[in-house]
Protein backbone atom coordinates (compact mmCIF):
# COMPACT_ATOMS: atom_id res chain seq x y z
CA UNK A 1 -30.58 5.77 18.26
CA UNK A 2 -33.21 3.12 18.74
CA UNK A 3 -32.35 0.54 20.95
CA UNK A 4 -32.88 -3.39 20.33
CA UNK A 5 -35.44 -3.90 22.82
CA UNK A 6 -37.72 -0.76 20.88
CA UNK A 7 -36.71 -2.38 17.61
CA UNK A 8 -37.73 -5.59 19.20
CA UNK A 9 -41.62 -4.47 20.44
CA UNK A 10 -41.95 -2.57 16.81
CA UNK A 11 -41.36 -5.69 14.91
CA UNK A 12 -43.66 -7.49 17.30
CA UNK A 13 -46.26 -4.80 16.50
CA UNK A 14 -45.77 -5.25 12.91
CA UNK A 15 -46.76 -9.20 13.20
CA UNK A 16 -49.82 -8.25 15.32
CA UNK A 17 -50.91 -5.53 13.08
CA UNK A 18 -50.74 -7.87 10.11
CA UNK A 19 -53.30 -10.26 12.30
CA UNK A 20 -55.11 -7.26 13.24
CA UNK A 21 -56.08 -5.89 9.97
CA UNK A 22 -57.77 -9.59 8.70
CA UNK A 23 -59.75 -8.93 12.66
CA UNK A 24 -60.65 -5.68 12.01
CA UNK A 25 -61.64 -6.30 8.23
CA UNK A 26 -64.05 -9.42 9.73
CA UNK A 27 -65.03 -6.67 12.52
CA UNK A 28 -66.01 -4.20 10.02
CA UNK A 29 -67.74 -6.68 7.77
CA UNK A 30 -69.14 -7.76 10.86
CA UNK A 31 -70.84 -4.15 11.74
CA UNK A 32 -72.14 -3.82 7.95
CA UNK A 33 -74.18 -7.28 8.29
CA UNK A 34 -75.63 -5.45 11.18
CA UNK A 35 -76.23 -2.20 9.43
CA UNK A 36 -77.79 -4.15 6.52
CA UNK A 37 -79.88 -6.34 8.50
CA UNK A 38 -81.22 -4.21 11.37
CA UNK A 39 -80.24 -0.25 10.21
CA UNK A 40 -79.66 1.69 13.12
CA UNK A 41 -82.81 0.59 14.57
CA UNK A 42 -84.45 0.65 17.75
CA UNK A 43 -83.34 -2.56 18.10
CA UNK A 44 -79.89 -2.00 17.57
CA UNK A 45 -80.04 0.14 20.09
CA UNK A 46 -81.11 -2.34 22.40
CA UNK A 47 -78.62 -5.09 21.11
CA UNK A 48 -75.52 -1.90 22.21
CA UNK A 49 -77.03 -1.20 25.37
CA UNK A 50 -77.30 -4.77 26.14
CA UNK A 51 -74.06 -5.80 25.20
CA UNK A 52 -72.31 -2.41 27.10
CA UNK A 53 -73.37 -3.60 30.68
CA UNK A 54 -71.40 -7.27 30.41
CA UNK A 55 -67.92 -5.67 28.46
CA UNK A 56 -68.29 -2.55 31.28
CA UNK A 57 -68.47 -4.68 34.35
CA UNK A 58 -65.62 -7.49 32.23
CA UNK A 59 -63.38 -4.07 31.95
CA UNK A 60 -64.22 -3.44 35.72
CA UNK A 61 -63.37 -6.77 37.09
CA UNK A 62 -61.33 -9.05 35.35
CA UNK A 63 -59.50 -6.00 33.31
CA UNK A 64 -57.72 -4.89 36.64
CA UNK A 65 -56.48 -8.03 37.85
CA UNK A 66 -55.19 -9.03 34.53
CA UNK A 67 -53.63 -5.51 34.49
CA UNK A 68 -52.54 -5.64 37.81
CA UNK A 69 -51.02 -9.32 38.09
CA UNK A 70 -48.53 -8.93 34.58
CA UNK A 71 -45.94 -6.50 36.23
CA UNK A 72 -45.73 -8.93 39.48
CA UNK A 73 -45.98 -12.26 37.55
CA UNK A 74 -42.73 -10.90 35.78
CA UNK A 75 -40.86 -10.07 39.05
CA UNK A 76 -42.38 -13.28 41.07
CA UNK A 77 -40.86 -15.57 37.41
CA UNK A 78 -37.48 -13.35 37.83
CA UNK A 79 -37.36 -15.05 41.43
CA UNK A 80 -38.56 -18.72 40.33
CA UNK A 81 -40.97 -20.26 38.10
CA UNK A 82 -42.64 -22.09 41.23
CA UNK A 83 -43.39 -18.54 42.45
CA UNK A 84 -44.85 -17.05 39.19
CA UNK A 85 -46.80 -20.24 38.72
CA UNK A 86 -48.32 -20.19 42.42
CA UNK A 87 -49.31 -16.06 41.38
CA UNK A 88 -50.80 -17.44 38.19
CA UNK A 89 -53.41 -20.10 39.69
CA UNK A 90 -53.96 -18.06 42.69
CA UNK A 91 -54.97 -14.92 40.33
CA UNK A 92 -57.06 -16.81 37.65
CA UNK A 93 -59.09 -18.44 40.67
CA UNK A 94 -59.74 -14.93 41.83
CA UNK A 95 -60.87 -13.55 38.26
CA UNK A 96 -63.25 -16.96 38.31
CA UNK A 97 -64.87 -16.18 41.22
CA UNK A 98 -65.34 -12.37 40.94
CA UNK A 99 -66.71 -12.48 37.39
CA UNK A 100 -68.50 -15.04 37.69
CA UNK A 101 -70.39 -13.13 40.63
CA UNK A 102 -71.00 -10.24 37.78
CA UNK A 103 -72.38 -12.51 35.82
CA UNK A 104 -74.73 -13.84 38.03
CA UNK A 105 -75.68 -10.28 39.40
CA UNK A 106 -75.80 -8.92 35.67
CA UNK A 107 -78.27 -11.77 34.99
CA UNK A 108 -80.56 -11.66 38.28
CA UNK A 109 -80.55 -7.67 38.30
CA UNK A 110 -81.09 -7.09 34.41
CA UNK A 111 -84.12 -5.09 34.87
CA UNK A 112 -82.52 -2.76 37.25
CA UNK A 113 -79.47 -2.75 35.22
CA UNK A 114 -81.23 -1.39 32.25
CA UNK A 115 -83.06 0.78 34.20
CA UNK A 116 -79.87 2.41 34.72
CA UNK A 117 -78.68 2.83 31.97
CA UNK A 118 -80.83 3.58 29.33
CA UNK A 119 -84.11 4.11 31.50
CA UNK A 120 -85.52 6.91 28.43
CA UNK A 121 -85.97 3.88 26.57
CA UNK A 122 -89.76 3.05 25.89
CA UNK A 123 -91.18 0.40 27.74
CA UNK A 124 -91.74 -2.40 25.10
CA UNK A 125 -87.98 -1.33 23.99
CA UNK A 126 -86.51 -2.07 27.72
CA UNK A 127 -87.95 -5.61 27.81
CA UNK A 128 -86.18 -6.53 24.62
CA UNK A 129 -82.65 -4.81 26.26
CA UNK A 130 -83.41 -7.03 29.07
CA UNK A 131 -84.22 -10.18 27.29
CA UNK A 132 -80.79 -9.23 25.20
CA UNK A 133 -78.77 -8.59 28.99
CA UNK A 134 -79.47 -11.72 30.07
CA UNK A 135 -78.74 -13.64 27.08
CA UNK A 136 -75.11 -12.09 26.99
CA UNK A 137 -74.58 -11.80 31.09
CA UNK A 138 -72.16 -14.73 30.61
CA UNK A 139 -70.00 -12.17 28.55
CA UNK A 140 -68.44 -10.66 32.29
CA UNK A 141 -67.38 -14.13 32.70
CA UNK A 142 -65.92 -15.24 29.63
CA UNK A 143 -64.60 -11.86 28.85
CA UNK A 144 -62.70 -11.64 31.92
CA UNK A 145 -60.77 -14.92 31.48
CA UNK A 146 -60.06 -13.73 28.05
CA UNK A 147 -58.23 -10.66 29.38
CA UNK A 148 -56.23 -13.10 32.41
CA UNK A 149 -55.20 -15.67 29.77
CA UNK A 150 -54.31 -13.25 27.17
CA UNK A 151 -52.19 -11.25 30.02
CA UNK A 152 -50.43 -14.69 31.26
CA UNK A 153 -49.97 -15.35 27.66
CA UNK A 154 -48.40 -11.70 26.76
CA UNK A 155 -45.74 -12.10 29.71
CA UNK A 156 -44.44 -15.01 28.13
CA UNK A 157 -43.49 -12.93 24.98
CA UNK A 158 -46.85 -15.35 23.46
CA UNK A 159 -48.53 -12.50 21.24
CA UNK A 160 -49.68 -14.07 17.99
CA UNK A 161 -52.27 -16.56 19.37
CA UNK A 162 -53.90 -13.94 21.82
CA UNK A 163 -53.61 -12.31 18.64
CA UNK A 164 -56.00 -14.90 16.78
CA UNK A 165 -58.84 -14.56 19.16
CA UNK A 166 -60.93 -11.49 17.62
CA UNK A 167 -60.13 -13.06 14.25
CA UNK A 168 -61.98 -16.36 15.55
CA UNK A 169 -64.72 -13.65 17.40
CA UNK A 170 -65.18 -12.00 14.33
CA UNK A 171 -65.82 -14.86 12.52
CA UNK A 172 -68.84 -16.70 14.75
CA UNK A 173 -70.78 -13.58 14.54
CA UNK A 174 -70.39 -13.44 11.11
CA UNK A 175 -71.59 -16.38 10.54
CA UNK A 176 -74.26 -15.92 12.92
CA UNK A 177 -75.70 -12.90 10.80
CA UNK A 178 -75.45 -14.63 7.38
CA UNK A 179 -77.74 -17.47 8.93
CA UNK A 180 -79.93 -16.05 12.29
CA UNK A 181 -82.87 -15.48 9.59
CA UNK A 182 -85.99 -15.21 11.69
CA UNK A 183 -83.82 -15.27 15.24
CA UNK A 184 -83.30 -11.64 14.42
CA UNK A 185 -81.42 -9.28 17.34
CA UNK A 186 -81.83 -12.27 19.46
CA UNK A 187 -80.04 -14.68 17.47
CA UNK A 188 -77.44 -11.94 17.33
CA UNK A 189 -77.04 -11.76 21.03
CA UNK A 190 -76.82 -15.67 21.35
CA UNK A 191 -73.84 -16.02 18.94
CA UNK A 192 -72.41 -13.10 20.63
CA UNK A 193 -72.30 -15.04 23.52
CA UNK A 194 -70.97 -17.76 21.58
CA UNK A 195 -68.12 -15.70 20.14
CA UNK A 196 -66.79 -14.62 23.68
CA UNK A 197 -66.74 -18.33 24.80
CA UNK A 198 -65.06 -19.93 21.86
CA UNK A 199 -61.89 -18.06 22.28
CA UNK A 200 -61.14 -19.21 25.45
CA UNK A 201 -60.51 -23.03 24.33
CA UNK A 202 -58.08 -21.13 21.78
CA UNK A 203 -55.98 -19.30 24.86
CA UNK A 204 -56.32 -22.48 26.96
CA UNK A 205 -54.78 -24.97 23.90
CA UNK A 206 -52.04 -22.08 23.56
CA UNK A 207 -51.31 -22.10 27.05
CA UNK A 208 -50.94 -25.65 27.04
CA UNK A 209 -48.47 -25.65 23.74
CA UNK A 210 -46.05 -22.95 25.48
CA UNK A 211 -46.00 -25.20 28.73
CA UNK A 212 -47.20 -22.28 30.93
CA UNK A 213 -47.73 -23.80 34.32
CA UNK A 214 -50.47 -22.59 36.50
CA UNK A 215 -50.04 -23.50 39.94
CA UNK A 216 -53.00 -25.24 42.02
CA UNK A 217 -52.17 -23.87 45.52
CA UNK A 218 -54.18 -21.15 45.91
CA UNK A 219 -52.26 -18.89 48.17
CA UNK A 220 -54.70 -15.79 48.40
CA UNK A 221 -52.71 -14.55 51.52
CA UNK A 222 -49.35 -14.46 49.58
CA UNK A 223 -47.10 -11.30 49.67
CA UNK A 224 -47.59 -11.49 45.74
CA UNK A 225 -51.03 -12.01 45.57
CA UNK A 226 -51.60 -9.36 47.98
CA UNK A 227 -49.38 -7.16 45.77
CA UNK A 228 -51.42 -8.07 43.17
CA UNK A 229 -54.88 -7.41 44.59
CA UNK A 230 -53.64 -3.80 46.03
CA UNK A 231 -52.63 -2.73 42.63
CA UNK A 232 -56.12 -3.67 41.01
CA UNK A 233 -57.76 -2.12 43.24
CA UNK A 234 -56.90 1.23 42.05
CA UNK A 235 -57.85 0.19 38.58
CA UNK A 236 -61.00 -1.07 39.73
CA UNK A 237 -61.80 1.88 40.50
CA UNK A 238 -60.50 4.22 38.03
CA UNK A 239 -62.25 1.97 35.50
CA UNK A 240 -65.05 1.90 37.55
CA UNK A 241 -64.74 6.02 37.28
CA UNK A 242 -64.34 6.01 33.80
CA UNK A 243 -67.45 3.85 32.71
CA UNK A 244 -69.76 6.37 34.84
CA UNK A 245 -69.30 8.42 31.57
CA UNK A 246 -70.38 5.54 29.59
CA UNK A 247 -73.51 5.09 31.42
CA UNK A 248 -73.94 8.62 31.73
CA UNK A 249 -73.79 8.60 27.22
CA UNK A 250 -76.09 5.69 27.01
CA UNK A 251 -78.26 7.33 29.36
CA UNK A 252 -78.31 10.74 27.44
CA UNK A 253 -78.36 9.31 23.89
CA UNK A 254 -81.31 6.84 24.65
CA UNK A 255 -83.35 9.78 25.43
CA UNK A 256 -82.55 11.05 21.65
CA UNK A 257 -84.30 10.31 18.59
CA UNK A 258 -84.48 6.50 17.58
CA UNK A 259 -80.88 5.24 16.06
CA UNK A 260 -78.86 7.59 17.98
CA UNK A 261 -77.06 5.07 19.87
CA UNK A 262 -76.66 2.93 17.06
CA UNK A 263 -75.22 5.64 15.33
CA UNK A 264 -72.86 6.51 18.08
CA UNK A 265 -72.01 2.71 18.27
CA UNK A 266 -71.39 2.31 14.52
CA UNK A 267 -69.68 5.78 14.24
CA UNK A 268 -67.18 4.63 17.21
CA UNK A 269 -65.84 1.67 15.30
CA UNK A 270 -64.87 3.02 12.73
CA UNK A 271 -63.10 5.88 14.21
CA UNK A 272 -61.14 3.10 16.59
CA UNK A 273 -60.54 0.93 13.77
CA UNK A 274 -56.30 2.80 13.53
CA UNK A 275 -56.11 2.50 16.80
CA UNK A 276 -57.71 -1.73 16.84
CA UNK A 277 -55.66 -2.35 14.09
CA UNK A 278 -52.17 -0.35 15.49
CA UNK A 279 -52.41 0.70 18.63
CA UNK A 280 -53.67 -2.49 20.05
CA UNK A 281 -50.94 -4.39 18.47
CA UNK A 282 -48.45 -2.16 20.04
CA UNK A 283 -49.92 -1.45 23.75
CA UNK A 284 -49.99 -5.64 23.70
CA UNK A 285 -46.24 -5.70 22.40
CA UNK A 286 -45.02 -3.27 24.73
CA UNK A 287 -46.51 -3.63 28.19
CA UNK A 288 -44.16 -6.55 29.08
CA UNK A 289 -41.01 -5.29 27.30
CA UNK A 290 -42.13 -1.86 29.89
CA UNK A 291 -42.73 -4.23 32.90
CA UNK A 292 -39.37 -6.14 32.61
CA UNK A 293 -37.21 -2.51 31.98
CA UNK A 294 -39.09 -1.06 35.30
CA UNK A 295 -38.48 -4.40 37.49
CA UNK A 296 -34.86 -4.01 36.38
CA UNK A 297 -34.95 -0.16 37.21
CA UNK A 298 -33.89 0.86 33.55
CA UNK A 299 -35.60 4.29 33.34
CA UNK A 300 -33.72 5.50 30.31
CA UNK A 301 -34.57 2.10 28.13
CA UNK A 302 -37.97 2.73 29.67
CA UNK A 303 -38.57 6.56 28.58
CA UNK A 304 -36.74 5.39 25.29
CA UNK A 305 -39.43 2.60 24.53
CA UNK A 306 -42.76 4.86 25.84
CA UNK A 307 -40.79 7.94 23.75
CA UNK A 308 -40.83 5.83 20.60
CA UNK A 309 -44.19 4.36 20.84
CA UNK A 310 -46.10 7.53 21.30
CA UNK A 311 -44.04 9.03 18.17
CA UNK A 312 -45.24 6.15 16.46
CA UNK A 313 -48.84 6.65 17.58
CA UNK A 314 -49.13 10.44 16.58
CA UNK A 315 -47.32 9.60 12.98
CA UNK A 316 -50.00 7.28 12.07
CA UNK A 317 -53.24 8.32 14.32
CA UNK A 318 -52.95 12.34 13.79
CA UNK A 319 -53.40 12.03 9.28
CA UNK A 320 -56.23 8.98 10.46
CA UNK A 321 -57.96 11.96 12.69
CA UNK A 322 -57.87 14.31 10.17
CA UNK A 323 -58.88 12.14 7.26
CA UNK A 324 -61.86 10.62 9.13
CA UNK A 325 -63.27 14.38 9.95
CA UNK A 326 -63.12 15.86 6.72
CA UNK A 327 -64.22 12.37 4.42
CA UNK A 328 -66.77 11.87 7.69
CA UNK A 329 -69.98 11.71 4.92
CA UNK A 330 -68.33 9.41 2.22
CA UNK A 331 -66.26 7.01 4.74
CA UNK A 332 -69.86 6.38 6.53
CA UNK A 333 -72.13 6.03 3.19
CA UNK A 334 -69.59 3.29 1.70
CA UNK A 335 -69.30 1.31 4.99
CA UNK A 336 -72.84 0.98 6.11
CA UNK A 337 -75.12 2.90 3.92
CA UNK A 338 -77.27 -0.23 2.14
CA UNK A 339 -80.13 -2.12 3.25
CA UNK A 340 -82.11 -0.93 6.32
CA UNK A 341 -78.99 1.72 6.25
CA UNK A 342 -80.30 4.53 4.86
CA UNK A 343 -79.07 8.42 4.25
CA UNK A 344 -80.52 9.81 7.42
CA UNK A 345 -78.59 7.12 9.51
CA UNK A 346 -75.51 7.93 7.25
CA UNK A 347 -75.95 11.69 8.21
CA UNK A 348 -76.38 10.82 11.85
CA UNK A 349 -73.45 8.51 12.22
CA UNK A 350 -70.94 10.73 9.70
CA UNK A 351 -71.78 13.77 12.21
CA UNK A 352 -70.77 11.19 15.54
CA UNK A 353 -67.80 10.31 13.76
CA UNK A 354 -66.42 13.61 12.72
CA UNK A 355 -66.17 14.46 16.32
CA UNK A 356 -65.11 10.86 17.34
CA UNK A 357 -62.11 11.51 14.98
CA UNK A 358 -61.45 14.61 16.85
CA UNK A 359 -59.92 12.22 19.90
CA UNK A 360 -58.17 9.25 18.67
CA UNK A 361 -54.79 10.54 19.41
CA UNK A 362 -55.81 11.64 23.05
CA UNK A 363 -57.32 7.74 23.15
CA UNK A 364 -54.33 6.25 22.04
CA UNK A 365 -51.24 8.43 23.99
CA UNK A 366 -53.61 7.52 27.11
CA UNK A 367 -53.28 3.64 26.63
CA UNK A 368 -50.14 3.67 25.84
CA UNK A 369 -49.34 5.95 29.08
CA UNK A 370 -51.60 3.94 31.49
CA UNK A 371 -49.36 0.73 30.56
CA UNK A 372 -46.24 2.49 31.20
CA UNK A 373 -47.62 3.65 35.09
CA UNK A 374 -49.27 0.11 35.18
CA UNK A 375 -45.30 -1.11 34.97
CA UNK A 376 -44.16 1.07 37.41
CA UNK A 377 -46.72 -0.64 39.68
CA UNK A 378 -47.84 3.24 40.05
CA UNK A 379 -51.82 2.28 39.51
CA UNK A 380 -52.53 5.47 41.56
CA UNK A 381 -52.03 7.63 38.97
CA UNK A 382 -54.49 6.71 36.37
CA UNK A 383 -56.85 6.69 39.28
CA UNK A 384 -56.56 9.63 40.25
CA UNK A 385 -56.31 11.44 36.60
CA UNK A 386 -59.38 8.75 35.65
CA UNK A 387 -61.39 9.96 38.29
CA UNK A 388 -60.79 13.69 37.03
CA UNK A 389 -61.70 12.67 33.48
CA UNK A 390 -65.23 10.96 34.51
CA UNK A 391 -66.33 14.31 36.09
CA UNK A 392 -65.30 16.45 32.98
CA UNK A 393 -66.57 13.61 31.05
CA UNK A 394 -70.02 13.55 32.63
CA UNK A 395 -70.41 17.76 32.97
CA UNK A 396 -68.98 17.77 29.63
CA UNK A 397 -71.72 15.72 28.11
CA UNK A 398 -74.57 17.64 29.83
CA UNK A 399 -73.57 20.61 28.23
CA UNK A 400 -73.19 19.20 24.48
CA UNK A 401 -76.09 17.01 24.41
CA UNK A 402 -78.76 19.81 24.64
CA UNK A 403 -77.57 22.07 22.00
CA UNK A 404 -75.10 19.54 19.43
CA UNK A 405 -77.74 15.74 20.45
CA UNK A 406 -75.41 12.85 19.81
CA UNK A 407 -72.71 15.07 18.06
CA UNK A 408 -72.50 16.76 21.84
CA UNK A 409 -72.04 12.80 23.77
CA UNK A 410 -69.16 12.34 20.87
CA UNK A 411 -67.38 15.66 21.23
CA UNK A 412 -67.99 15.50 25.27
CA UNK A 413 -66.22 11.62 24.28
CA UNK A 414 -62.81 13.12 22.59
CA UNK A 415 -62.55 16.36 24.93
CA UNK A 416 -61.80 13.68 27.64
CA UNK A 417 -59.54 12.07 26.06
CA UNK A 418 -56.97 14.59 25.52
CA UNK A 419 -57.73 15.88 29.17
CA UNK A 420 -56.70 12.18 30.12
CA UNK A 421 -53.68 11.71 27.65
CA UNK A 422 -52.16 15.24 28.35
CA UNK A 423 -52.34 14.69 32.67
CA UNK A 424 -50.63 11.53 32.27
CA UNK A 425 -47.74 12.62 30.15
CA UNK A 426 -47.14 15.67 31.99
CA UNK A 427 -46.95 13.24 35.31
CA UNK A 428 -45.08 10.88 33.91
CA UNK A 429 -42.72 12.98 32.26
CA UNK A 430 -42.17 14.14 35.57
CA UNK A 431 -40.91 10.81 36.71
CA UNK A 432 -38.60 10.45 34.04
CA UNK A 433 -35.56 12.45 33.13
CA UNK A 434 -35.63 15.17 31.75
CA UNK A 435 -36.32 15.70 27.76
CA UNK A 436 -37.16 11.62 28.18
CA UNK A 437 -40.44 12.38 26.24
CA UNK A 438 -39.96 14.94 24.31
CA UNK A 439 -41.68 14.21 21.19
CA UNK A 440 -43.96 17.78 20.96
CA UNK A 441 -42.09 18.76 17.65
CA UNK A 442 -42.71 15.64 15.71
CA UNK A 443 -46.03 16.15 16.81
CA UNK A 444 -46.32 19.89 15.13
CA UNK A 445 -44.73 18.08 12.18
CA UNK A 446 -47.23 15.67 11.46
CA UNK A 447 -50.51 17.88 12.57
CA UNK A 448 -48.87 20.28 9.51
CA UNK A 449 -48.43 17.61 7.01
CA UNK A 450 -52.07 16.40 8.03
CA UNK A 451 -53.88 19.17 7.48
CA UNK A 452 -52.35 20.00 4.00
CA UNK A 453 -53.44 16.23 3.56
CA UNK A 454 -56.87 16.68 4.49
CA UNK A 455 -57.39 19.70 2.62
CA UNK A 456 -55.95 17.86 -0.93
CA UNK A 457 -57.86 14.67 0.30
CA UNK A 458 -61.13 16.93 0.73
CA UNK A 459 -60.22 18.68 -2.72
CA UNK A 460 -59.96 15.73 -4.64
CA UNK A 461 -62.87 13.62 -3.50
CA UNK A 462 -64.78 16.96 -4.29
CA UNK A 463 -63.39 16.82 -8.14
CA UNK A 464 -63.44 12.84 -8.26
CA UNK A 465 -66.95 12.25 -6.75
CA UNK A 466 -68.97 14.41 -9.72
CA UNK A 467 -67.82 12.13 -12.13
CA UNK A 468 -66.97 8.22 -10.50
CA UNK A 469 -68.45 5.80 -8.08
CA UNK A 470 -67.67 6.44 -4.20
CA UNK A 471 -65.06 3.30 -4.14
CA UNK A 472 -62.85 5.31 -6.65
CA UNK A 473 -63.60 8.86 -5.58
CA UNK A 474 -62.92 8.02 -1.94
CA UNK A 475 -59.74 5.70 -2.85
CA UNK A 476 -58.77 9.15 -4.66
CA UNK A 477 -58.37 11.10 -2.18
CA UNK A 478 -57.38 8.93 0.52
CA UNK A 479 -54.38 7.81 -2.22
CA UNK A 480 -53.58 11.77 -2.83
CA UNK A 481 -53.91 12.07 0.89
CA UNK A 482 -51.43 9.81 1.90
CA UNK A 483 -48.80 10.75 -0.82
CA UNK A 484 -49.20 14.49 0.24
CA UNK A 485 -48.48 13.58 3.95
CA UNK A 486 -45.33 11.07 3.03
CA UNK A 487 -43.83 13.68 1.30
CA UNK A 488 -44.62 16.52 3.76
CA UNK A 489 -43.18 14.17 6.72
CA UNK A 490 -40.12 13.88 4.50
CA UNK A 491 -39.55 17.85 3.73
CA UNK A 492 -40.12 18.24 7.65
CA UNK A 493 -37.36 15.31 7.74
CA UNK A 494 -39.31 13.48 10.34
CA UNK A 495 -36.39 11.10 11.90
CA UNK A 496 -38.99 7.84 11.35
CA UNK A 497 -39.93 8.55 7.63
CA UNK A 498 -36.16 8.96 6.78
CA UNK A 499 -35.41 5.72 8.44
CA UNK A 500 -37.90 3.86 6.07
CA UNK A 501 -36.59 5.56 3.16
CA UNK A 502 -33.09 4.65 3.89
CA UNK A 503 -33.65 0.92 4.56
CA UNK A 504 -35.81 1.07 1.35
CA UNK A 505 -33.26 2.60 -0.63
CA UNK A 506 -30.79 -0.09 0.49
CA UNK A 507 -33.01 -2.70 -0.16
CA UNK A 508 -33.50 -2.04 -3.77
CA UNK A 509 -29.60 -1.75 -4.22
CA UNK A 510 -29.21 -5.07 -3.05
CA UNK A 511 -31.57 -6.10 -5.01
C-alpha cells in the first residue's frame, strides 16, 4: 500500500509537471525559432558548443554543492534553525566564489577552451564559438546560484516557484529570437545570458516571501560545512567524470559533416522532453522527502518512496522510448522541419533521436537513483559507478562514430546510460532490504504493452499519412498508441493503472 509521504511527493509531482509542460512547450517553441532562423547550421553549431562549456563547468561546480549541502541543511534545521541558517550563508558564499572563478577562467581561457572541445572546427568557425563563450561565460555563475537557491528553496518543501524559473527562461529567449533581426547567433547568445540572470531575482523574491534566513557568519571551518564540502567533492568529480564524455561527443561530432551537432543538440531535446516535463518534476519532489526518511533512518519508507518513483518512471518513459524510435522521421519533420530546416537536417536529427530514445529510461532510473545515494550522504557511489560510465562512454563513442557518424555519439550516449542506471540499482538494492526494489516485472509489463503500441502506432501513421496532413496522421497514431498501451497495462493488471481506474470509477459515481 502506498504510504502518505509517496502519495505526498506524487501529488507534488503532479503540480510541477503541470508547470513543466507550459516550460517545456516555451522550450520547444523555443528550439523551432532556432531551427527556423539558423537550420542546423554551422552556426548553430557554434552557438551549442559555446553554450556546453558554461552549463558543464555550472554542473561541475555549483551542481555539487547544491547537491551536497540539501541532505545536511535538513539535519543541521532538525537541530536548530540558527544552525541550518549559518550552513546556508556559509554554502552560498562558497558557490559565489567558486563559480564566479569559472566564470572568469571560462572567459580569459575561451580560446583554449574551444580548442578543447571542438578543435575540428574550421578556423573562421572557432572565432565565432569563442566570441559566443565569452558572451555566455557569466552562465557558470548565474547558473550555479540557480541550482543553490533552487536547492535551499526545495528543502523548504518551496517547489512551485523554482518551478517558474525555465518558464520565465523560456520566455526571454523567445522573445529574443522573434526580435534579434540582424544580431543573429550573437544576439542569441546575449539573451541567453540574459535568461540565466533573470531567474535569479525570481528565487531571491521567493526566498524572501517564505522567510528563509541565510545566515551572514561565514563559518567555512564548521563541522557542517566541512560535511558539506567532503560530500561535493565526490560529485565534483564524478560530474567532472561524466562531462569528459561530453567533450569527448562535441569533439567527435565537430569533426562530422556541418549540422551534426546541431542535429545531435536538437535531436536531444526532444528525446528529454518526458523526462523535463516528468522526471524533473519528480527527482525535485522527492529528493527532500528521501533526505528527511534517511536522516530519520527510515529505510523501509525510503525503499518504498525510490520503489514507487522508478515504477512511475518506467510506466511513462518506456511507451515515450518506444514511440520516439519508431515515429523518429515524422516527430522531427513536424517540430523543426521549416525555414532554414530542411529534409536532410530532418533525416540527420530523426536518425540521432531514434537512438537517443533508445536511453531515456536508463537516464531517468539513474537520476532518480543518484538522489536516493545523494540522501544517504553515500556520494561515493555515483563516483565511483560515474567514473566507470565516462570510460565506457568515451571507448564507446570511438567505436560508433567511425562506422554509424552522429548516430554512433547518440547510441555510444544511451548505452551509458543503462550501464549507469543498472550499477546503481543493483548497489543500492544491496543496501536496502531485500525485495525493497523489486519492480523488474512491471517493467516486462510495460516494455510488452509498448511494443504492441509502437507497432499499431507505426501501422497507423503508415495508413493515416497517404491520405492527411502530418498533424493528424501523427496525432493518429500517437492517439491509437496510447489507447493500445492503457489497455494492455490494464489486461497485465499493472497495480498503478488499476488504481486510476478505480478512483475514476468512483469519481463518476459521485458524480
Amino acid at each position: 500500500m502506498r504510504s502518505k509521504t509517496t502519495s505526498g511527493v506524487f501529488k507534488a509531482t503532479v503540480g510541477l509537471s503541470a508547470i513543466s509542460i507550459v516550460s517545456k512547450i516555451l522550450a520547444f517553441a523555443r528550439e523551432q525559432f532556432i531551427a527556423w532562423r539558423f537550420g542546423a547550421s554551422a552556426s548553430v553549431d557554434s552557438y551549442v558548443a559555446a553554450f556546453t562549456a558554461p552549463q558543464l563547468l555550472a554542473g561541475i561546480l555549483g551542481g555539487a554543492v547544491a547537491a551536497a549541502f540539501l541532505p545536511v541543511y535538513t539535519a543541521q534545521r532538525a537541530k536548530s534553525e540558527e544552525a541550518g541558517e549559518r550552513l546556508a550563508g556559509t554554502s552560498l558564499l562558497a558557490v559565489v566564489l567558486i563559480s564566479g572563478l569559472g566564470s572568469a577562467m571560462m572567459l580569459a581561457f575561451a580560446p583554449g577552451v574551444v580548442k578543447l572541445l571542438v578543435g575540428n572546427f574550421p578556423p573562421e568557425q572557432q572565432l565565432l564559438t569563442v566570441q559566443l563563450l565569452r558572451i555566455m561565460s557569466a552562465g557558470v555563475t548565474l547558473l550555479s546560484l540557480s541550482f543553490f537557491l533552487t536547492m535551499l528553496l526545495n528543502s523548504h518543501k518551496e517547489f512551485m516557484m523554482p518551478a517558474l524559473v525555465p518558464v520565465l527562461t523560456n520566455v526571454v529567449l523567445v522573445v529574443g529570437l522573434i526580435f534579434i533581426g540582424s544580431w543573429g547567433i550573437v544576439g542569441l547568445s546575449v539573451f541567453t545570458t540574459l535568461s540565466m540572470g533573470i531567474p535569479i531575482l525570481v528565487l531571491i523574491w521567493a526566498i524572501y516571501r517564505r522567510r528563509i534566513k541565510i545566515g551572514f557568519h561565514y563559518a567555512f571551518a564548521s563541522t557542517a560545512f566541512r560535511r558539506v564540502a567532503a560530500l561535493s567533492i565526490p560529485i565534483f568529480a564524478s560530474s567532472a567524470f561524466g562531462q569528459i564524455y561530453q567533450l569527448v561527443d562535441r569533439r567527435l561530432a565537430s569533426g562530422l559533416d556541418a549540422g551534426s551537432l546541431a542535429s545531435l543538440n536538437f535531436a536531444v531535446k526532444l528525446a528529454q522532453l518526458p523526462i523535463a516535463i516528468f522526471v524533473t518534476a519528480l527527482v525535485t519532489a522527492v529528493y527532500p522527502t528521501l533526505a528527511y526518511q534517511a536522516s530519520q533512518k527510515d529505510l523501509r519508507g525510503f525503499g518504498e518512496t525510490v520503489s514507487a518513483s522508478l515504477r512511475g518512471v518506467s510506466l511513462l518513459l518506456i511507451p515515450a522510448a518506444v514511440g520516439m524510435f519508431v515515429l523518429q522521421t515524422p516527430i522531427v519533420r513536424l517540430a523543426f522541419e521549416r525555414g532554414s530546416f530542411d529534409e536532410l537536417a530532418t533525416a540527420k536529427t530523426a536518425v540521432a533521436l531514434g537512438y537517443y530514445a533508445i536511453g531515456i529510461l536508463g537516464l531517468a532510473m539513474a537520476q532518480v537513483l543518484a538522489r536516493a545515494f545523494y540522501s544517504l550522504q553515500d556520494t561515493l557511489t555515483p563516483v565511483k559507478v560515474g567514473i566507470a560510465t565516462a570510460i565506457i562512454n568515451v571507448a564507446l563513442a570511438f567505436i560508433l562514430v567511425r562506422p554509424m557518424g552522429h548516430g554512433g555519439l547518440a547510441l555510444a550516449n544511451s548505452l551509458g546510460y543503462f550501464f549507469n542506471s543498472g550499477m546503481l540499482l543493483l548497489i543500492l538494492s544491496s543496501k536496502l532490504r531485500r525485495g525493497a526494489l523489486d519492480f523488474a516485472p512491471l517493467v516486462g509489463k510495460a516494455v510488452l504493452a509498448a511494443l504492441l503500441m509502437g507497432g499499431v502506432a507505426y501501422g497507423v501513421y503508415g495508413l493515416v499519412a497517404t491520405r492527411f496532413g502530418q498533424i493528424i496522421s501523427l496525432g493518429s497514431a500517437v492517439g491509437f498508441g496510447v489507447a493500445v498501451y492503457g489497455i494492455m497495462l490494464l489486461v497485465l493488471k499493472v497495480e498503478e493503472v488499476n488504481m486510476v481506474r478505480r478512483r475514476l470509477l468512483r469519481a463518476v459515481k459521485r458524480g
